[in-house]
C-alpha atoms as a PDB file:
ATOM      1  CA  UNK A   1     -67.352  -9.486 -10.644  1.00  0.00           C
ATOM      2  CA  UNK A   2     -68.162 -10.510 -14.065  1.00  0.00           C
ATOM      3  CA  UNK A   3     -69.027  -8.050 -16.947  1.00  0.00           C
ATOM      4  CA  UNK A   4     -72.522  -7.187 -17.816  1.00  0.00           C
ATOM      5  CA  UNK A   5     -73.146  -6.951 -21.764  1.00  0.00           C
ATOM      6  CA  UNK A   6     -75.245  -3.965 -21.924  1.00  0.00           C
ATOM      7  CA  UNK A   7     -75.265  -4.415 -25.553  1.00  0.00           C
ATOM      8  CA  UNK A   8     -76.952  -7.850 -25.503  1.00  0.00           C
ATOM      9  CA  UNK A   9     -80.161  -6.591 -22.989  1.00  0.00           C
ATOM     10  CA  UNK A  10     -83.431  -4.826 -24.853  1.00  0.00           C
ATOM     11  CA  UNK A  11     -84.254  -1.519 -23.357  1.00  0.00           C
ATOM     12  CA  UNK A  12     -86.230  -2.648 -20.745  1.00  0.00           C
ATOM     13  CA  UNK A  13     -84.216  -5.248 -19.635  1.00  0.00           C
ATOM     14  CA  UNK A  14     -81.554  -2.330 -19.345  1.00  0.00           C
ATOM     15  CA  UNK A  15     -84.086  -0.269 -17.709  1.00  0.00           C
ATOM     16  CA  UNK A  16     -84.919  -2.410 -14.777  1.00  0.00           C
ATOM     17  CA  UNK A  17     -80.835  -3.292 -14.485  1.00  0.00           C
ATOM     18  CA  UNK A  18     -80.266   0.037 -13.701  1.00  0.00           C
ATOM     19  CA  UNK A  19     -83.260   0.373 -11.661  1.00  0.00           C
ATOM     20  CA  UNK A  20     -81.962  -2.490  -9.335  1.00  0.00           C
ATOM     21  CA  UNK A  21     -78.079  -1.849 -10.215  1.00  0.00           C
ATOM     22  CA  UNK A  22     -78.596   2.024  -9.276  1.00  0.00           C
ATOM     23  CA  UNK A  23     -74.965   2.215  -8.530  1.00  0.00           C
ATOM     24  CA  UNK A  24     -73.777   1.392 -11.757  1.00  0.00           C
ATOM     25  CA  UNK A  25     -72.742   3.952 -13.563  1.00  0.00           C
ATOM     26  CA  UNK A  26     -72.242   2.354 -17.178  1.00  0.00           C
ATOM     27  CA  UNK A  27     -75.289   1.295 -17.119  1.00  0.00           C
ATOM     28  CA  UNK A  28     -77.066   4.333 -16.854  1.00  0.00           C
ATOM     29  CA  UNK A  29     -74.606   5.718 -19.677  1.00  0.00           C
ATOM     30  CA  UNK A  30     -75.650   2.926 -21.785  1.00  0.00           C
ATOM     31  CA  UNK A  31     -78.941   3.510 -21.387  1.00  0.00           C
ATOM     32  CA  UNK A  32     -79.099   7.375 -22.254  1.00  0.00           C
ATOM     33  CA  UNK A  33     -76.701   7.190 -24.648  1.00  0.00           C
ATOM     34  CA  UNK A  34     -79.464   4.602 -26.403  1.00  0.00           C
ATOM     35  CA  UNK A  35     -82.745   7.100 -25.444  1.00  0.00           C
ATOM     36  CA  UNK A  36     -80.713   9.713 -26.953  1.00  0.00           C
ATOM     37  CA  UNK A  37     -80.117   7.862 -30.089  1.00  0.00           C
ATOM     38  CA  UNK A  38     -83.774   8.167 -30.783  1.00  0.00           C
ATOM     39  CA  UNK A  39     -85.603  10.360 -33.235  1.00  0.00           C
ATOM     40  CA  UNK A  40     -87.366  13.238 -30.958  1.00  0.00           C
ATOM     41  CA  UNK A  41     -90.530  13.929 -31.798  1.00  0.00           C
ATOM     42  CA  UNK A  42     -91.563  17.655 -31.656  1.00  0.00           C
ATOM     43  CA  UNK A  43     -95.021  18.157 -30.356  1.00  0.00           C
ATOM     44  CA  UNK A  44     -94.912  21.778 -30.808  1.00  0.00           C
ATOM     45  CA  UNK A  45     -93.134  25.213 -30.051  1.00  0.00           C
ATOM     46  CA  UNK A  46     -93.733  27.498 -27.737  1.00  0.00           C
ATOM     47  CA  UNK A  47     -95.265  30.207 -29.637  1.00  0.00           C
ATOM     48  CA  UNK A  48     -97.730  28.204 -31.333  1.00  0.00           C
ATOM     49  CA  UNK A  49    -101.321  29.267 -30.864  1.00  0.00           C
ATOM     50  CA  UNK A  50    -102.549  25.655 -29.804  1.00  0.00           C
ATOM     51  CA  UNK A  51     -99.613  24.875 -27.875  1.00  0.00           C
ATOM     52  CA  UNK A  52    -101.729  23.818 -24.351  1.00  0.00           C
ATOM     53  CA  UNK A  53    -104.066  21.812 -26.753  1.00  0.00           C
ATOM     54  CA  UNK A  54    -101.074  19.840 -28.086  1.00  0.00           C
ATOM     55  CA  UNK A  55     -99.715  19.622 -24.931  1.00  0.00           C
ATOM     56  CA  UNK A  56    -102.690  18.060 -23.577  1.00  0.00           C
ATOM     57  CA  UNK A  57    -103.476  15.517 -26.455  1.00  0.00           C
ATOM     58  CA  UNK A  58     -99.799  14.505 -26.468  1.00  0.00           C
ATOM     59  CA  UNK A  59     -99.869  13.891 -22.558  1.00  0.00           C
ATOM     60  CA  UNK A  60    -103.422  11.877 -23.479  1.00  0.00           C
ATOM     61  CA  UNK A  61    -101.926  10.011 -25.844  1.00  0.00           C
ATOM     62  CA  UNK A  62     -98.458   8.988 -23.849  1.00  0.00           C
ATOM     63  CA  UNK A  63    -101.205   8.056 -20.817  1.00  0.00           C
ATOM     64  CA  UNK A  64    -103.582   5.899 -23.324  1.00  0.00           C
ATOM     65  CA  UNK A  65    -100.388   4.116 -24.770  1.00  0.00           C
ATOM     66  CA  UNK A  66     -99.237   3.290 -21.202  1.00  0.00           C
ATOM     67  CA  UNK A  67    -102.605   1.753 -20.262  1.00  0.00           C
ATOM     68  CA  UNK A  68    -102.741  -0.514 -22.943  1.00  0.00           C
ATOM     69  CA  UNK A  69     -99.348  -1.640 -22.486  1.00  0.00           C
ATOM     70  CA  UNK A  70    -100.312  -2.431 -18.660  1.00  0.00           C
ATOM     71  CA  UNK A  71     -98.556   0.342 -17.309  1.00  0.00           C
ATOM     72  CA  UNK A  72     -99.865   2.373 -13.844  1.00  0.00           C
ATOM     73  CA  UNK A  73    -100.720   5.917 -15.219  1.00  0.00           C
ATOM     74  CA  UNK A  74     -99.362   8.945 -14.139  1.00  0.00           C
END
């Protein structure tokens, strides 16, 4: 079996390797490991007095960006 270069594939190419490579366990590493490198954005806290409302738009917005990128919504 030949090695895979993990490093080499964008994130969705390392997305849908995993996704048909389920077994591989590197792979999945690889790919949290680079999620979790990632700035998190933070919507809001929990005691906020608009939290639902920033819920919602965020949830909006993640669901608008998927349909222009072609994506099936959630």
């Amino acid at each position: 079996m030949s090695q895979v270069d993990y490093a080499a594939m964008s994130d969705e190419e390392l997305r849908r390797y995993f996704l048909q490579h389920r077994d591989d366990k590197m792979a999945l590493r690889f790919y949290l490991d680079r999620l979790n490198q990632r700035p998190h954005e933070i919507i809001t806290t929990v005691d906020a007095p608009d939290f639902d409302a920033k819920i919602q738009a965020a949830i909006e917005q993640k669901m608008q960006a998927a349909n222009n990128n072609g994506e099936a919504s959630v």
